[in-house]
C-alpha atoms as a PDB file:
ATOM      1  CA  UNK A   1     212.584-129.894 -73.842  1.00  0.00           C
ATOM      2  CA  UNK A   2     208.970-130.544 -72.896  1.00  0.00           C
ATOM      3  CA  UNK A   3     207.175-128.187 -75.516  1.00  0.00           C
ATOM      4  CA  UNK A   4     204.011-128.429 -73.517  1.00  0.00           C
ATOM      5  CA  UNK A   5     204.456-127.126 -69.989  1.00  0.00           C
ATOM      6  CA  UNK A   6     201.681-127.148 -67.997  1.00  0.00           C
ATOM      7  CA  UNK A   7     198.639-127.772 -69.417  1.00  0.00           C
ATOM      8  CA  UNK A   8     198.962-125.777 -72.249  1.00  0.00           C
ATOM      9  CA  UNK A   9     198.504-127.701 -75.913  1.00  0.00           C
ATOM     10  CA  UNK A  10     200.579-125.368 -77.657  1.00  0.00           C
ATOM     11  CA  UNK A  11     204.369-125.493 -77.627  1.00  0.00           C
ATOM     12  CA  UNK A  12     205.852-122.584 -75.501  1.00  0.00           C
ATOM     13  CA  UNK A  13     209.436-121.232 -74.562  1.00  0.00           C
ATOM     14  CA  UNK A  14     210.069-118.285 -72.468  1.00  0.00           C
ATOM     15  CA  UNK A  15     212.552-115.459 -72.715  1.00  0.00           C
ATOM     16  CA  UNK A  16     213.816-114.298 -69.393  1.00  0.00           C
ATOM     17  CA  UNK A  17     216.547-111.852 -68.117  1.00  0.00           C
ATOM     18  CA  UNK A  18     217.044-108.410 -66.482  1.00  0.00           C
ATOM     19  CA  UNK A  19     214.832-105.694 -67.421  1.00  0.00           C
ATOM     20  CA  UNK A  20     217.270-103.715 -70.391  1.00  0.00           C
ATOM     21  CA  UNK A  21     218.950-106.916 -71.537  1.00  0.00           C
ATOM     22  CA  UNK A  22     217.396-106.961 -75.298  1.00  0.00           C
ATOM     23  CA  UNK A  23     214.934-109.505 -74.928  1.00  0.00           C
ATOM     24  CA  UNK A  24     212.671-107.708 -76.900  1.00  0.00           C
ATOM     25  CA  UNK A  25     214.693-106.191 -79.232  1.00  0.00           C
ATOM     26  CA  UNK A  26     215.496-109.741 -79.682  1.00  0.00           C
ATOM     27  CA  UNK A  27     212.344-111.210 -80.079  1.00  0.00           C
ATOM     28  CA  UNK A  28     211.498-108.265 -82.630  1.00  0.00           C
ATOM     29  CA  UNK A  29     214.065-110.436 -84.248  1.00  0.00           C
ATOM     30  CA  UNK A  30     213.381-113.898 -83.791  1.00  0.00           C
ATOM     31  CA  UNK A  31     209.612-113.355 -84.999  1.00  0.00           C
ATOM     32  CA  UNK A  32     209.991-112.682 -88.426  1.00  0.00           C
ATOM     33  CA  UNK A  33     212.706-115.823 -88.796  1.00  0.00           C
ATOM     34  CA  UNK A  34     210.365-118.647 -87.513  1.00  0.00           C
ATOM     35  CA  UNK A  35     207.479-117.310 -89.336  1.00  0.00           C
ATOM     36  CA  UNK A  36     209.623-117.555 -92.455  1.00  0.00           C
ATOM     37  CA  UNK A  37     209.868-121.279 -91.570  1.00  0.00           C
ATOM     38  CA  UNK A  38     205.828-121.695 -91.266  1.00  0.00           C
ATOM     39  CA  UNK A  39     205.623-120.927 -87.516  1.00  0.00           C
ATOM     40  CA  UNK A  40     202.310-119.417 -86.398  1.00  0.00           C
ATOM     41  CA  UNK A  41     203.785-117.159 -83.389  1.00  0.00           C
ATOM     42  CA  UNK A  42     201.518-116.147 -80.217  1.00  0.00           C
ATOM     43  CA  UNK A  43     203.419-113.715 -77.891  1.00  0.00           C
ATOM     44  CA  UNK A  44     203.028-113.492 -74.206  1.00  0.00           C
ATOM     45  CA  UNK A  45     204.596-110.936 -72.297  1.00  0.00           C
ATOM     46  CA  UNK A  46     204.470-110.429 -68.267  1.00  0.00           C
ATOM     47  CA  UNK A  47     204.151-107.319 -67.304  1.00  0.00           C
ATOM     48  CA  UNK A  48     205.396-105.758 -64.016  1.00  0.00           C
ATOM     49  CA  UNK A  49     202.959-102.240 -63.942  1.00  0.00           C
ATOM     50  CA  UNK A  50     198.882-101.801 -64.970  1.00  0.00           C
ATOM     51  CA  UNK A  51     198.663-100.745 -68.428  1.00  0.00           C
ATOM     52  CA  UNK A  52     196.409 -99.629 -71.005  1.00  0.00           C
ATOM     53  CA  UNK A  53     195.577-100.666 -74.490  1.00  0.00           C
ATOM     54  CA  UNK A  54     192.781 -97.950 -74.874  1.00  0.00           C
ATOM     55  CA  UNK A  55     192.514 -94.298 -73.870  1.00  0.00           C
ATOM     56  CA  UNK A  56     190.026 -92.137 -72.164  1.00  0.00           C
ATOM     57  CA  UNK A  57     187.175 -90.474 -74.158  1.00  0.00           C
ATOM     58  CA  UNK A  58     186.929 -93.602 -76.328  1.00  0.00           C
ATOM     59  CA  UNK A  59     183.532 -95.331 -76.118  1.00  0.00           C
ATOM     60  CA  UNK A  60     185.154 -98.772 -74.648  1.00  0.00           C
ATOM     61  CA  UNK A  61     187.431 -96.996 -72.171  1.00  0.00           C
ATOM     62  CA  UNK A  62     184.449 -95.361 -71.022  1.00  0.00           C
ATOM     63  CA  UNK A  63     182.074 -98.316 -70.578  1.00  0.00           C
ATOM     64  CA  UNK A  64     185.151-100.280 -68.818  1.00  0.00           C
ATOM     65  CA  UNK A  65     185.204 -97.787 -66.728  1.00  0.00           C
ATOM     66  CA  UNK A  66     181.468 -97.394 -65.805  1.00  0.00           C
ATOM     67  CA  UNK A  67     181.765-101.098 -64.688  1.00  0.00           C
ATOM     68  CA  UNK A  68     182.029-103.677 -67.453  1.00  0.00           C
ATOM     69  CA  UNK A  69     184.447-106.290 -66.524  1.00  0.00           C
ATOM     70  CA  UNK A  70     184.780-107.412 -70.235  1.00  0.00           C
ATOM     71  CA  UNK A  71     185.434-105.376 -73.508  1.00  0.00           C
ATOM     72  CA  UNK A  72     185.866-106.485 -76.905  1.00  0.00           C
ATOM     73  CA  UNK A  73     187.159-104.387 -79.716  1.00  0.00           C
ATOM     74  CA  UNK A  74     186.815-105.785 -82.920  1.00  0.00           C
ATOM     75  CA  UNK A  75     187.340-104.845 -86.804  1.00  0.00           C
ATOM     76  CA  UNK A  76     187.888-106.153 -90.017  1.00  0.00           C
ATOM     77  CA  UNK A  77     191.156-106.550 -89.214  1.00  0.00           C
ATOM     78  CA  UNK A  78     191.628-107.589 -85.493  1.00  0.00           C
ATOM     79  CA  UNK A  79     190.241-107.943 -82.194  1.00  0.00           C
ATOM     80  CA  UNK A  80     191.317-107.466 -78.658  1.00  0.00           C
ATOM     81  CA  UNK A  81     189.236-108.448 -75.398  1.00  0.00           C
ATOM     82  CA  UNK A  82     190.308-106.692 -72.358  1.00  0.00           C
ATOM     83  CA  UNK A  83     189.635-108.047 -69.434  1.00  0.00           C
ATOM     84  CA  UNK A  84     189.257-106.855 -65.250  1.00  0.00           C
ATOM     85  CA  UNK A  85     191.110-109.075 -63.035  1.00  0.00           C
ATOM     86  CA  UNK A  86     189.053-110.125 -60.143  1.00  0.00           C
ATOM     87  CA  UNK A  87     192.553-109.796 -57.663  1.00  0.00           C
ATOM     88  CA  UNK A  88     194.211-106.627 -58.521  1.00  0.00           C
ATOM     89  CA  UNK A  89     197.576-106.505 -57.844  1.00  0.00           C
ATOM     90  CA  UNK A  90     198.209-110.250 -58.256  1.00  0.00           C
ATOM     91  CA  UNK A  91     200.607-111.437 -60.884  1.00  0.00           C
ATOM     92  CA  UNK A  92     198.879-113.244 -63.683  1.00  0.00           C
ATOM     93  CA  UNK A  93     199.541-116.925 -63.274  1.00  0.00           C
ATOM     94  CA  UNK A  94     201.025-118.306 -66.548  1.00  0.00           C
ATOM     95  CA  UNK A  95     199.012-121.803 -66.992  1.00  0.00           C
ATOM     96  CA  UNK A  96     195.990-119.172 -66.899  1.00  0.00           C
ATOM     97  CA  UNK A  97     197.010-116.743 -69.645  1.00  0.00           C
ATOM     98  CA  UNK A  98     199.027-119.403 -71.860  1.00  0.00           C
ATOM     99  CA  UNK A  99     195.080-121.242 -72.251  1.00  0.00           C
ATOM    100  CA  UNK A 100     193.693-117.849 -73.532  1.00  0.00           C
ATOM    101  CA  UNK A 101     195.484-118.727 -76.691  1.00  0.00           C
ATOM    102  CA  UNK A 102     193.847-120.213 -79.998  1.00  0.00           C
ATOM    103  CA  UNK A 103     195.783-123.446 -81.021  1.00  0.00           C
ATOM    104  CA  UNK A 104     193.955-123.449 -84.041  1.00  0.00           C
ATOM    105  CA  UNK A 105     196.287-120.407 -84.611  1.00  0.00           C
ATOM    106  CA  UNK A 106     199.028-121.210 -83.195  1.00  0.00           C
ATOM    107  CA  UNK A 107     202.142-123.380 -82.820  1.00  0.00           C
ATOM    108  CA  UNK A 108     204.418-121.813 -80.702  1.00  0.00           C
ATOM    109  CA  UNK A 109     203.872-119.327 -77.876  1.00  0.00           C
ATOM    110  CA  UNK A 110     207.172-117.248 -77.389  1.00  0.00           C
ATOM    111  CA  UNK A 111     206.902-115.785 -73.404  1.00  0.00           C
ATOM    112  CA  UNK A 112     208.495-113.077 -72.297  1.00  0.00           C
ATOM    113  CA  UNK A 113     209.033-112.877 -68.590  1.00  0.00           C
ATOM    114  CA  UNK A 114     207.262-115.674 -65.829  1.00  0.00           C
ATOM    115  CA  UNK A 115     210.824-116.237 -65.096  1.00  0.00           C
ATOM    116  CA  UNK A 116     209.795-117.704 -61.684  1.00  0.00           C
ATOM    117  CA  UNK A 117     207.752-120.288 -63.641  1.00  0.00           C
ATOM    118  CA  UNK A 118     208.659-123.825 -64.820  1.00  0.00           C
ATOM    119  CA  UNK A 119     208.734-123.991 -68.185  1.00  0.00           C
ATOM    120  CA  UNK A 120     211.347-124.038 -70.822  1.00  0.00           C
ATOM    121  CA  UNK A 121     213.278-120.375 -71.111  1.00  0.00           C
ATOM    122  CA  UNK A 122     216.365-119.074 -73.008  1.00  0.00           C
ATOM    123  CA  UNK A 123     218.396-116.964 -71.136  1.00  0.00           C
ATOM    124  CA  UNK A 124     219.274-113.783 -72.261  1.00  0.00           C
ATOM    125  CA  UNK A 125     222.464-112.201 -70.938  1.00  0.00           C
ATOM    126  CA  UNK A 126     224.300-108.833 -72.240  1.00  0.00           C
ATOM    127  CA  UNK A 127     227.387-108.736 -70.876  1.00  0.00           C
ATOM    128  CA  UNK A 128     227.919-105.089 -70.581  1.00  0.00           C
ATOM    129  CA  UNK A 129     225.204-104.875 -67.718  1.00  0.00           C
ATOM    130  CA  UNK A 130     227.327-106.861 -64.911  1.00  0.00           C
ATOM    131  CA  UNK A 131     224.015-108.929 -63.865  1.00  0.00           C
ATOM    132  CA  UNK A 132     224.580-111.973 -62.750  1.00  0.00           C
ATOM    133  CA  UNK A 133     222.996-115.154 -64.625  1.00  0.00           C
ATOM    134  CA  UNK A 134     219.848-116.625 -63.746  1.00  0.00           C
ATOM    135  CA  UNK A 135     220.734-120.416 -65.031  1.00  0.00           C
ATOM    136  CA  UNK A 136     222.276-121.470 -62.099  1.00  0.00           C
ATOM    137  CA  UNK A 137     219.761-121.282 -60.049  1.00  0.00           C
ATOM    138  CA  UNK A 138     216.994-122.286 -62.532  1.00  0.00           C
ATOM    139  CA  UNK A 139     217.011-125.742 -64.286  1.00  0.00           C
ATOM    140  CA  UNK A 140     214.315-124.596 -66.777  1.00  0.00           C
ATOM    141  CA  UNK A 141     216.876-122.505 -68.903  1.00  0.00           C
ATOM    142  CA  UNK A 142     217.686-124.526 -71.727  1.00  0.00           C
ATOM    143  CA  UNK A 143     219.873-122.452 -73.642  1.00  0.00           C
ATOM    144  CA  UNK A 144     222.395-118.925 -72.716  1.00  0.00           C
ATOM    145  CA  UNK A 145     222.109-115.972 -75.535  1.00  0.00           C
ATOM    146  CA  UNK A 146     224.682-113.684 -75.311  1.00  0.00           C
ATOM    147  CA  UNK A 147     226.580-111.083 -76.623  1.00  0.00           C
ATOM    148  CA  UNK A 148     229.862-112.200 -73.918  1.00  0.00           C
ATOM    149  CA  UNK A 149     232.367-114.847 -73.499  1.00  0.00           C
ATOM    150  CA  UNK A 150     231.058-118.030 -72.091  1.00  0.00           C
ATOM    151  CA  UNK A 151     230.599-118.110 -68.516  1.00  0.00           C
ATOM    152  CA  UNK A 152     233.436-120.080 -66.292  1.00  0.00           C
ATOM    153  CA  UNK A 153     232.276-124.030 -65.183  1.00  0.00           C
ATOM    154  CA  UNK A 154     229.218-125.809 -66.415  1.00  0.00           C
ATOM    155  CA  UNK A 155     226.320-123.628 -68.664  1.00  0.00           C
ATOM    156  CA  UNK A 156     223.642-124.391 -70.519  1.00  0.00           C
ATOM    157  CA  UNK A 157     224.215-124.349 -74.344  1.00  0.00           C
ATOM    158  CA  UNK A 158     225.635-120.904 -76.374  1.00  0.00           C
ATOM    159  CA  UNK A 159     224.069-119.125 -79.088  1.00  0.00           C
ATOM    160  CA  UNK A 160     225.363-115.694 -79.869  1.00  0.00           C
ATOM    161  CA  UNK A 161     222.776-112.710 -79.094  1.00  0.00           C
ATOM    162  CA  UNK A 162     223.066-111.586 -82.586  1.00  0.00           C
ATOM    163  CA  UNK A 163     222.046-114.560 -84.381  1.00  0.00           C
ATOM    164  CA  UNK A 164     218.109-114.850 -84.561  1.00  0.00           C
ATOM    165  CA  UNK A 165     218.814-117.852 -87.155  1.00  0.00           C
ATOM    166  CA  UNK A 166     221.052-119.612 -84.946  1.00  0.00           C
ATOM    167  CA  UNK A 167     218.296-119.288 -82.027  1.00  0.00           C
ATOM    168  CA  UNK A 168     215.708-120.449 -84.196  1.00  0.00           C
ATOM    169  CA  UNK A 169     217.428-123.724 -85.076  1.00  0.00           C
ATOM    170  CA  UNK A 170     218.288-124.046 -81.310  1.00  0.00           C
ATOM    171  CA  UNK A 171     214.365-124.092 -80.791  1.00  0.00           C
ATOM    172  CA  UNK A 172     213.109-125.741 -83.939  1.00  0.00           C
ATOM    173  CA  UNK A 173     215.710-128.613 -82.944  1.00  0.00           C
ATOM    174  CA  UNK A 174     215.078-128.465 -79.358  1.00  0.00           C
ATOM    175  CA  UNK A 175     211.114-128.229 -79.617  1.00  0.00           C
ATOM    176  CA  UNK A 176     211.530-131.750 -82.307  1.00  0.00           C
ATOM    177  CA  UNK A 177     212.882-133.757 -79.629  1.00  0.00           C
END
């Protein structure tokens, strides 16, 4: 797999399925494993409605709205920057967000969603939902997770849904090629 899609300098693989599949149950998962083998994990997720990280009545949701196109919250402990999109209503283009990332924090960018990108994705696919599966019609999936019997025909590699360690070799291995 090409770790670096894009332009980004940071290694990245995507998670993609139906919405309700477990990819984020999954990833909930998968975190804690690769940081337990000295990965430094940045998360990107895509997401399909506006939402809000702050709340009305707070001082930065209330200068936001007055006008400011940037806000940064920061604390001893953290730090967010929201920031207004000049094209509403326009999905986020990935090369875009995956360079708002600090690779001096970093080393591996785990994506959820973009799955009408190119870059490398695991599929994830729970049987009980009847969807069909994206891989064959997208050559960026490197790898099927699922909690079902293995497709009929040609498929990307297996790894069982409920095996975060087994997924995490598949992507340490994959990302050392």
């Amino acid at each position: 797999m090409d770790p670096h899609p894009l332009a980004s300098p940071i290694p990245v693989i995507g998670f993609v399925a139906p919405s309700g599949s477990g990819k984020t149950t999954l990833l909930q998962k998968l975190v804690p494993v690769l940081r337990r083998r000295g990965r430094r994990i940045g998360y990107l997720k895509h997401a399909h409605h506006g939402f809000e990280v702050d709340r009305p009545g707070k001082d930065s949701f209330e200068i936001r709205a007055a006008g400011a196109l940037q806000v940064l919250l920061a604390s001893g402990d953290r730090w967010v920057l929201q920031s207004a999109r000049e094209a509403s209503g326009q999905d986020p283009d990935l090369e875009e967000m995956l360079a708002r990332f600090d690779p001096g924090q970093i080393d591996l960018i785990l994506v959820e969603g973009f799955k009408f990108s190119a870059f490398p994705k695991l599929e994830v696919h729970r049987a009980g939902l009847g969807k069909p599966y994206l891989y064959p019609a997208d050559p960026d999936i490197r790898a099927l997770i699922t909690d079902g019997a293995p497709p009929a025909g040609a498929h990307p590699p297996l790894l069982p849904l409920g095996d975060p360690e087994a997924i995490a070799d598949f992507i340490l291995e994959d990302l050392a090629k």
